[in-house]
N, C-alpha and C. Protein backbone atom coordinates (compact mmCIF):
# COMPACT_ATOMS: atom_id res chain seq x y z
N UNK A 1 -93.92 32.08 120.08
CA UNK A 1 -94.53 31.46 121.25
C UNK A 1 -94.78 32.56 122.29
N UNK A 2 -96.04 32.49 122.95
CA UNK A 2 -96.19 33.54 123.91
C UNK A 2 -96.90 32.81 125.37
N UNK A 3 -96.09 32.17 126.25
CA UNK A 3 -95.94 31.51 127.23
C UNK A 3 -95.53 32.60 128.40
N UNK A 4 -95.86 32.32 129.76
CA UNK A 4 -95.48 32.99 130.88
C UNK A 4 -95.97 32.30 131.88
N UNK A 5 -94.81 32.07 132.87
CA UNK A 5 -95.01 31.48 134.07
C UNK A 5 -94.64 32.74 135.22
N UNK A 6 -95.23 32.80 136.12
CA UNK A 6 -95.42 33.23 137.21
C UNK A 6 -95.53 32.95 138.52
N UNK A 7 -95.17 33.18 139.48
CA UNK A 7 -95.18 32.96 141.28
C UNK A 7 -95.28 33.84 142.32
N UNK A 8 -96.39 34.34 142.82
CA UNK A 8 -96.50 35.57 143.58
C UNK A 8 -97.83 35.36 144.05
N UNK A 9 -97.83 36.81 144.80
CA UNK A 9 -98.81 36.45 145.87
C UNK A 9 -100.12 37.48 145.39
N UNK A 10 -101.48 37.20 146.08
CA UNK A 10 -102.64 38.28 145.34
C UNK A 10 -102.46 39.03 146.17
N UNK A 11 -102.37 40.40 145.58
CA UNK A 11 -102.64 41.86 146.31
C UNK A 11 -103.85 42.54 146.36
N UNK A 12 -104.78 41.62 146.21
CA UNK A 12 -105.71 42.15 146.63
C UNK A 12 -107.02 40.94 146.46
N UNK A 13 -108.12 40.90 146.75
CA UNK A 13 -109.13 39.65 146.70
C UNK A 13 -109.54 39.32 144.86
N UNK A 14 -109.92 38.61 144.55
CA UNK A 14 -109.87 38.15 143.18
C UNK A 14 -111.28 38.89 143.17
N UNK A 15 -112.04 39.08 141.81
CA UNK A 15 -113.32 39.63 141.84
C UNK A 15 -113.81 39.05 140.45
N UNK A 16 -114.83 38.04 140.77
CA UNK A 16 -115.18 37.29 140.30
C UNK A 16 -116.25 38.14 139.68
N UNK A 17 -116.39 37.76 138.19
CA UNK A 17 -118.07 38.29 137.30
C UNK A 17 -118.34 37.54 136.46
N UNK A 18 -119.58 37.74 135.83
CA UNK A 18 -120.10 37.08 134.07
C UNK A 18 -120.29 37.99 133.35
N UNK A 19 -119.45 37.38 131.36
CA UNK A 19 -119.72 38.31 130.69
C UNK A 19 -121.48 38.49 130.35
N UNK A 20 -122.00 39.16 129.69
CA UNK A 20 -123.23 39.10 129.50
C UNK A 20 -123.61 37.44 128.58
N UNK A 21 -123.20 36.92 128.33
CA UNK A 21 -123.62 35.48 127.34
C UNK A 21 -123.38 34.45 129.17
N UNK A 22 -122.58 35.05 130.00
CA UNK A 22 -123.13 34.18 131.29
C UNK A 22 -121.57 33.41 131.47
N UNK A 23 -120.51 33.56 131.00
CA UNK A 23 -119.23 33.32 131.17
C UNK A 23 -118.06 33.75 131.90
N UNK A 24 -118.06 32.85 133.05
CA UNK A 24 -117.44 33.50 134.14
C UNK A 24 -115.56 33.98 133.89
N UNK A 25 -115.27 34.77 134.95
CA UNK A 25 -114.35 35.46 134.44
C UNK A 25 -114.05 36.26 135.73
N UNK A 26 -112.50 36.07 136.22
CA UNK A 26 -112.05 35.93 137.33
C UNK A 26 -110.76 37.33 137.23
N UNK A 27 -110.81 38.16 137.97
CA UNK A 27 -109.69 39.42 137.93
C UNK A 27 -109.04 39.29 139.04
N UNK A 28 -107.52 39.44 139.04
CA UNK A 28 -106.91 39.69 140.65
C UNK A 28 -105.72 40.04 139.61
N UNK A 29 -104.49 40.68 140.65
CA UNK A 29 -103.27 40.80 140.74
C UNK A 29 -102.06 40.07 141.04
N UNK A 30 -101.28 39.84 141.12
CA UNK A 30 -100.14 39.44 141.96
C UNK A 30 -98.60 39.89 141.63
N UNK A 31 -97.90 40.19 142.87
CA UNK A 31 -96.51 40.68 143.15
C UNK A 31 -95.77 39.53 142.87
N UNK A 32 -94.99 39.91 142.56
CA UNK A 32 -93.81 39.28 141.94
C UNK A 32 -92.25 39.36 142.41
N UNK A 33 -91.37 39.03 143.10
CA UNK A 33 -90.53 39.58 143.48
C UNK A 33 -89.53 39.01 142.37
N UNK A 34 -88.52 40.31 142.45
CA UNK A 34 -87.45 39.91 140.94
C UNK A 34 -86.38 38.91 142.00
N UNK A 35 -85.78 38.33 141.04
CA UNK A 35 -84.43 37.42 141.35
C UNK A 35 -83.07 38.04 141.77
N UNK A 36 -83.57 39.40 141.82
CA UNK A 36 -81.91 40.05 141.92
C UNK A 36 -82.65 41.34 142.34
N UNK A 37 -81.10 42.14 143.43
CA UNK A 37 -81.51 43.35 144.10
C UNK A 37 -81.00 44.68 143.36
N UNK A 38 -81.62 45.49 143.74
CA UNK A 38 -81.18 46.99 143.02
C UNK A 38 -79.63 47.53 143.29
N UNK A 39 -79.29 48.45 143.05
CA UNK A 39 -77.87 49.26 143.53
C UNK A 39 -78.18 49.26 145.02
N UNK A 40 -79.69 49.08 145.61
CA UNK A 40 -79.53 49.39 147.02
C UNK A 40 -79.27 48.52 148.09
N UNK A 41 -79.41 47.71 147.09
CA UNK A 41 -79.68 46.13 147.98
C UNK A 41 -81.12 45.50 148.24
N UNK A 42 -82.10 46.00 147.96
CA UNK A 42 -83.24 45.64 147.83
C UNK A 42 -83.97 44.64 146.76
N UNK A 43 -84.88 43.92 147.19
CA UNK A 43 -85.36 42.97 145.73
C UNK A 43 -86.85 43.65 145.34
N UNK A 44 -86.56 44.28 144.22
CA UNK A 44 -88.20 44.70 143.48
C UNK A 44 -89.23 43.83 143.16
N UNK A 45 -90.26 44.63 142.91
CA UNK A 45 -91.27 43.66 142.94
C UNK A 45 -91.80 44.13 141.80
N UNK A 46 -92.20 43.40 140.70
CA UNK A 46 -93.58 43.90 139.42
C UNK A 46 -94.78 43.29 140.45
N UNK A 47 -95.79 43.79 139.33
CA UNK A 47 -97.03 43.57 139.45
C UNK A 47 -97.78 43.18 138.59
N UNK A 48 -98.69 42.29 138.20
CA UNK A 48 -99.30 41.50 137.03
C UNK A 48 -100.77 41.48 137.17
N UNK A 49 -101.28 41.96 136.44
CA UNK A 49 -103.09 41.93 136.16
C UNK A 49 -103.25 40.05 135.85
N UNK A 50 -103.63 39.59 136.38
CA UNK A 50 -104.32 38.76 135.64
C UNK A 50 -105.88 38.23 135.49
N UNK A 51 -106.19 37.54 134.71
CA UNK A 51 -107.41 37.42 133.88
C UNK A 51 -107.76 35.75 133.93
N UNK A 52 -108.47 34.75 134.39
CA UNK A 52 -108.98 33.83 134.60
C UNK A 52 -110.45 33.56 133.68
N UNK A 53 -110.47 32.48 133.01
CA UNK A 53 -111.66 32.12 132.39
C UNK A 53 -112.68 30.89 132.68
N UNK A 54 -113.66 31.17 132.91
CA UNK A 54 -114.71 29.32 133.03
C UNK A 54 -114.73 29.14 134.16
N UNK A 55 -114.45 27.74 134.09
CA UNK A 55 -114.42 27.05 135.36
C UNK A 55 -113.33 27.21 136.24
N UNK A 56 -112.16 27.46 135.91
CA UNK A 56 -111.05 27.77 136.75
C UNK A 56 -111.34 29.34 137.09
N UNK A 57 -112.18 30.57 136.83
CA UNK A 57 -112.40 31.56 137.43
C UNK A 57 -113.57 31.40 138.58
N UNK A 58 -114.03 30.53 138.66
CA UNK A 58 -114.74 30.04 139.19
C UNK A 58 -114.29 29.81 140.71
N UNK A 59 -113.13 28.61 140.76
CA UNK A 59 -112.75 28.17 141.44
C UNK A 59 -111.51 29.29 142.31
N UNK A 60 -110.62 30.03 141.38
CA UNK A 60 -110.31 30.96 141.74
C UNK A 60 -110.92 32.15 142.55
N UNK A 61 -112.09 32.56 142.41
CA UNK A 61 -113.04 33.25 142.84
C UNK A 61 -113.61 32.79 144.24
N UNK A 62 -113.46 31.61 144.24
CA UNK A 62 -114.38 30.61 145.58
C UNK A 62 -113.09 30.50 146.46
N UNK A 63 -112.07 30.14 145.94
CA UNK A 63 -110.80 30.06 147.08
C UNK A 63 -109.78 31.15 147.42
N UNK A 64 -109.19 31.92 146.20
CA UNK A 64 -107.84 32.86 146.12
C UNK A 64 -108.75 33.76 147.33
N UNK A 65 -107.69 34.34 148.06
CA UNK A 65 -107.68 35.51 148.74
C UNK A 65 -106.62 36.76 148.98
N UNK A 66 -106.34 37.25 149.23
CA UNK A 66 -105.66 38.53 149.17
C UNK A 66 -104.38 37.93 149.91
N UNK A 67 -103.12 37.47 149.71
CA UNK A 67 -102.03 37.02 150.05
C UNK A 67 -101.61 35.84 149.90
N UNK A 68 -102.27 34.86 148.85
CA UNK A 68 -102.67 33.89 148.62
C UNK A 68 -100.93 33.48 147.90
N UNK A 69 -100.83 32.51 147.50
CA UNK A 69 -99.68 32.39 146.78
C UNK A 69 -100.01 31.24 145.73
N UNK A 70 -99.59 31.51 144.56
CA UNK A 70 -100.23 31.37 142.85
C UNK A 70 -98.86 30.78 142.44
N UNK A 71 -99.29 30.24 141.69
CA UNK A 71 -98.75 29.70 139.84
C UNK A 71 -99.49 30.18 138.82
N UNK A 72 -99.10 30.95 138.49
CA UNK A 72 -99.51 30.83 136.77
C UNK A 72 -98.91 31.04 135.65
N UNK A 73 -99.60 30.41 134.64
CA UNK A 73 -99.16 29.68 133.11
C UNK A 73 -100.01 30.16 132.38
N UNK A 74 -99.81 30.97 131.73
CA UNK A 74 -100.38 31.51 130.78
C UNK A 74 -99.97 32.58 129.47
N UNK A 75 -100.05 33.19 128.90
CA UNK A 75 -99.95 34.31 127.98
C UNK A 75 -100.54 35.84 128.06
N UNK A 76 -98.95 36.27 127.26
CA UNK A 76 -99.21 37.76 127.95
C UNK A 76 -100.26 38.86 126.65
N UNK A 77 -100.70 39.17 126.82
CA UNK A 77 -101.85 40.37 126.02
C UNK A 77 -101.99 41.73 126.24
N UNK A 78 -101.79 42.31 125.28
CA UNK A 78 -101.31 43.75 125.23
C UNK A 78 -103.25 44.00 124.73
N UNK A 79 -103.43 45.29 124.92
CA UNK A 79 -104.57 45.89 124.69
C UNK A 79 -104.51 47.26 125.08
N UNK A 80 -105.49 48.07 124.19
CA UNK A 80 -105.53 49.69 124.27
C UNK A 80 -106.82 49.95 123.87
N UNK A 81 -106.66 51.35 124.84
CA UNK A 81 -108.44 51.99 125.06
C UNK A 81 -107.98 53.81 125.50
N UNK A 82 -109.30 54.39 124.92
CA UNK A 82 -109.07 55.58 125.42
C UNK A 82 -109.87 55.73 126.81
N UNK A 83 -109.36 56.95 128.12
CA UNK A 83 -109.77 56.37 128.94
C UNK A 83 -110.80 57.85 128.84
N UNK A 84 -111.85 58.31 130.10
CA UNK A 84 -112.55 59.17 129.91
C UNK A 84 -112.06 60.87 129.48
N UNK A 85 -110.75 60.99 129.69
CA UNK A 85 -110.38 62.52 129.14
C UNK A 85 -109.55 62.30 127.70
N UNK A 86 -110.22 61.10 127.25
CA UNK A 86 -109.15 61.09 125.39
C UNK A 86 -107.92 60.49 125.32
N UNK A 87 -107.49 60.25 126.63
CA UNK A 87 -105.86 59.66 126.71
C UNK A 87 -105.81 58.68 126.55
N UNK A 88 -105.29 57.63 125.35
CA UNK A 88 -105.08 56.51 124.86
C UNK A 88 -104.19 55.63 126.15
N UNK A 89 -104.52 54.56 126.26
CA UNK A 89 -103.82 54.02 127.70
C UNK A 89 -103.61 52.68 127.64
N UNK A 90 -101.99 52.08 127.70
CA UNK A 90 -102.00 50.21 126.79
C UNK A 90 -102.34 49.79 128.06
N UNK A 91 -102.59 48.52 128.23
CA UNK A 91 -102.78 47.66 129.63
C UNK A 91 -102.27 46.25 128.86
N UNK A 92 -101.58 45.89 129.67
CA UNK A 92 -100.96 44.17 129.51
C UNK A 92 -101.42 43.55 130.40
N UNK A 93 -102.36 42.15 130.21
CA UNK A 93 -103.04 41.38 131.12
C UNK A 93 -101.77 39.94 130.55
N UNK A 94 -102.54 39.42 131.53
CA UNK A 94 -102.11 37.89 131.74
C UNK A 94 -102.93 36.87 132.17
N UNK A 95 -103.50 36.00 130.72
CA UNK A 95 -104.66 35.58 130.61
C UNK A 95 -104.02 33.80 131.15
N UNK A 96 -104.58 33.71 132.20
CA UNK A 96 -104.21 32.51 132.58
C UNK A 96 -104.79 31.23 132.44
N UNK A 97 -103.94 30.19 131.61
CA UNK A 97 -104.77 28.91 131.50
C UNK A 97 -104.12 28.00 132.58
N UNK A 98 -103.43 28.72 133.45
CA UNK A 98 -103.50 27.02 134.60
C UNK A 98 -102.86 28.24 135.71
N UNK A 99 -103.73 27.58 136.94
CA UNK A 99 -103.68 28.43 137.98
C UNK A 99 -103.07 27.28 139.22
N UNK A 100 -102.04 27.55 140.23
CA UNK A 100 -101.98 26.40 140.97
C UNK A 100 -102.02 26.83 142.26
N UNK A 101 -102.49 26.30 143.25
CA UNK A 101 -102.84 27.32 144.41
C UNK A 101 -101.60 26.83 145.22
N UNK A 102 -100.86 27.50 145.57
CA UNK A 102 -99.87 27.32 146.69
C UNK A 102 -99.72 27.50 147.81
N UNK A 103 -100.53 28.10 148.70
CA UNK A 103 -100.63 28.49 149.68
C UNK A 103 -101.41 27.19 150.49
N UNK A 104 -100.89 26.76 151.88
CA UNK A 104 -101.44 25.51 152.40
C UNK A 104 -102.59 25.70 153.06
N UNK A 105 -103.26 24.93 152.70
CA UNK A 105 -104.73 24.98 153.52
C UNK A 105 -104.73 25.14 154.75
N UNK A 106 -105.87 25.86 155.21
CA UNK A 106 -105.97 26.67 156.13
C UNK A 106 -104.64 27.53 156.95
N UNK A 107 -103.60 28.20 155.97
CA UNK A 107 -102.51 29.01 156.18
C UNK A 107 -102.99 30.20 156.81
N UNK A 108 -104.63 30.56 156.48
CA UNK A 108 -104.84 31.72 156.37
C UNK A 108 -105.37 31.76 157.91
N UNK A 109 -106.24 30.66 158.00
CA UNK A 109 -106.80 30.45 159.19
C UNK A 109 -108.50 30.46 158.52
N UNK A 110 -108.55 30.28 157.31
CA UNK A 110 -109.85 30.11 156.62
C UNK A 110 -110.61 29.13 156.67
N UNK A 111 -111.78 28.93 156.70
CA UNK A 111 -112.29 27.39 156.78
C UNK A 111 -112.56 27.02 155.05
N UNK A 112 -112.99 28.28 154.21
CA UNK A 112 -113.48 27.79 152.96
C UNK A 112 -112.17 28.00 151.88
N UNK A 113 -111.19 26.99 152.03
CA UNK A 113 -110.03 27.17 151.17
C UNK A 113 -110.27 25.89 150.14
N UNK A 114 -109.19 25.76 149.54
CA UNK A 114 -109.77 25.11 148.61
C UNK A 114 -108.99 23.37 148.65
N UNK A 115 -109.39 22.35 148.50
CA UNK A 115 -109.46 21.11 148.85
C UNK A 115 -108.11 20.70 148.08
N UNK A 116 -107.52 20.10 149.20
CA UNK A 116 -105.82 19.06 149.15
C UNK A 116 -106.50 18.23 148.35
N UNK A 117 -105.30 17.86 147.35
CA UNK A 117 -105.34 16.81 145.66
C UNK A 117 -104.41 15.83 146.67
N UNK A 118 -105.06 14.98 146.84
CA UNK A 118 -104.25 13.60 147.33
C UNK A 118 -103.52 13.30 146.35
N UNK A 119 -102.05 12.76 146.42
CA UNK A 119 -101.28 12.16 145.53
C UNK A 119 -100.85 11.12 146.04
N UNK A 120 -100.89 10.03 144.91
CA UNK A 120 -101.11 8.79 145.32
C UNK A 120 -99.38 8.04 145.75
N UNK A 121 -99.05 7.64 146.45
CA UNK A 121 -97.58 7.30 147.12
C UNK A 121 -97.01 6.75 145.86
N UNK A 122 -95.51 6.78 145.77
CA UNK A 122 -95.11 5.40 145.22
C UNK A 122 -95.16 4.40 145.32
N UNK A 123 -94.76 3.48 144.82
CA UNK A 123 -94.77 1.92 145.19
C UNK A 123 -93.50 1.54 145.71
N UNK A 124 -93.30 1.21 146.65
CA UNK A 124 -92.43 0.50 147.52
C UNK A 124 -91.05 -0.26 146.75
N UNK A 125 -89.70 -0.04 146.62
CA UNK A 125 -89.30 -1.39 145.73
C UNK A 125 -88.41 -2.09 146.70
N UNK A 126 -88.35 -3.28 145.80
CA UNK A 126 -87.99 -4.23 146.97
C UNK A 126 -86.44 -4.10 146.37
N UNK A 127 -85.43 -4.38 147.84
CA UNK A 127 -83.93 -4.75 147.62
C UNK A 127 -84.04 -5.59 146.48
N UNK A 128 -82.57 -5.74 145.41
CA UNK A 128 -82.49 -6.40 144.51
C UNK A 128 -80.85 -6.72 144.78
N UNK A 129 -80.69 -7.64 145.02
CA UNK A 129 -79.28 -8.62 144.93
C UNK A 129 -78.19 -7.99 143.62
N UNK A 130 -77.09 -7.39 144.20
CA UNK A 130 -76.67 -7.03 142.90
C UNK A 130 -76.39 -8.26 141.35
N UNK A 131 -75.74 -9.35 142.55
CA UNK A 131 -75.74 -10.35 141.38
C UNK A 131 -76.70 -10.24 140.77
N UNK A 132 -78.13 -10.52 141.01
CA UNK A 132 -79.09 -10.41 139.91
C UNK A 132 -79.79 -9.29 138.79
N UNK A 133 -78.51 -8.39 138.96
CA UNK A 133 -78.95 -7.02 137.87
C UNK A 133 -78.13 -7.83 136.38
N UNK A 134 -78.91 -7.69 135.32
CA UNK A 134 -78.43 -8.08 134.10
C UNK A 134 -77.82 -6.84 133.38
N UNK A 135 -77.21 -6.05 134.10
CA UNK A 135 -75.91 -5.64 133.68
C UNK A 135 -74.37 -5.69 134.84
């Protein structure tokens, strides 16, 4: 199984393109802070490439901004290339199939963020008489 969840913020603006067949495709970063501090007392941070496809790079592209705060679910991908002086060089992306935006609308002070998912309330329950529980 090759699953990965993630929570961090973009370090930098997402940069939205199409491959040549016209398939959008969404690039940004995000920091990560670890769960635990060094010998110094400090909490480290990784850093994660990730990779967005379709319609969710789309949407990523139209809302994420540079401090934004993310979910993502996705899988990790190793890949290698030589770069222009011959030096073979791996890169690990993180190809994301579900992106969740965390950061609250207009946090940033943005007008074009991206639109609150109403969730629909519970339903109300009414007192119930203990006598009448059938256990």
């Amino acid at each position: 199984m090759n699953k990965v969840i993630l929570v961090g913020n973009l370090t930098r603006d997402p940069e939205l393109s199409e491959t040549p067949s016209g398939v959008a495709v969404c690039r940004f970063a995000i920091a990560v802070s670890r769960d635990y501090a060094n010998s110094e007392g400090n909490r480290e941070t990784d850093f994660f490439n990730i990779t967005v496809w379709r319609g969710r790079a789309e949407n990523c592209g139209k809302y994420l901004k540079k401090g934004n705060k993310v979910a993502i679910v996705g899988s990790i991908q190793t890949r290698s290339y030589e770069d222009k002086d011959g030096i073979k060089r791996n890169v690990t992306d993180i190809i994301a199939n579900e992106v969740e935006f965390l950061t609250p609308k207009n946090a940033q002070g943005d007008e074009d963020v991206a639109p609150v998912v109403s969730r629909r309330e519970p339903p109300q329950l009414e007192a119930i008489d203990d006598n009448q529980l059938p256990f």
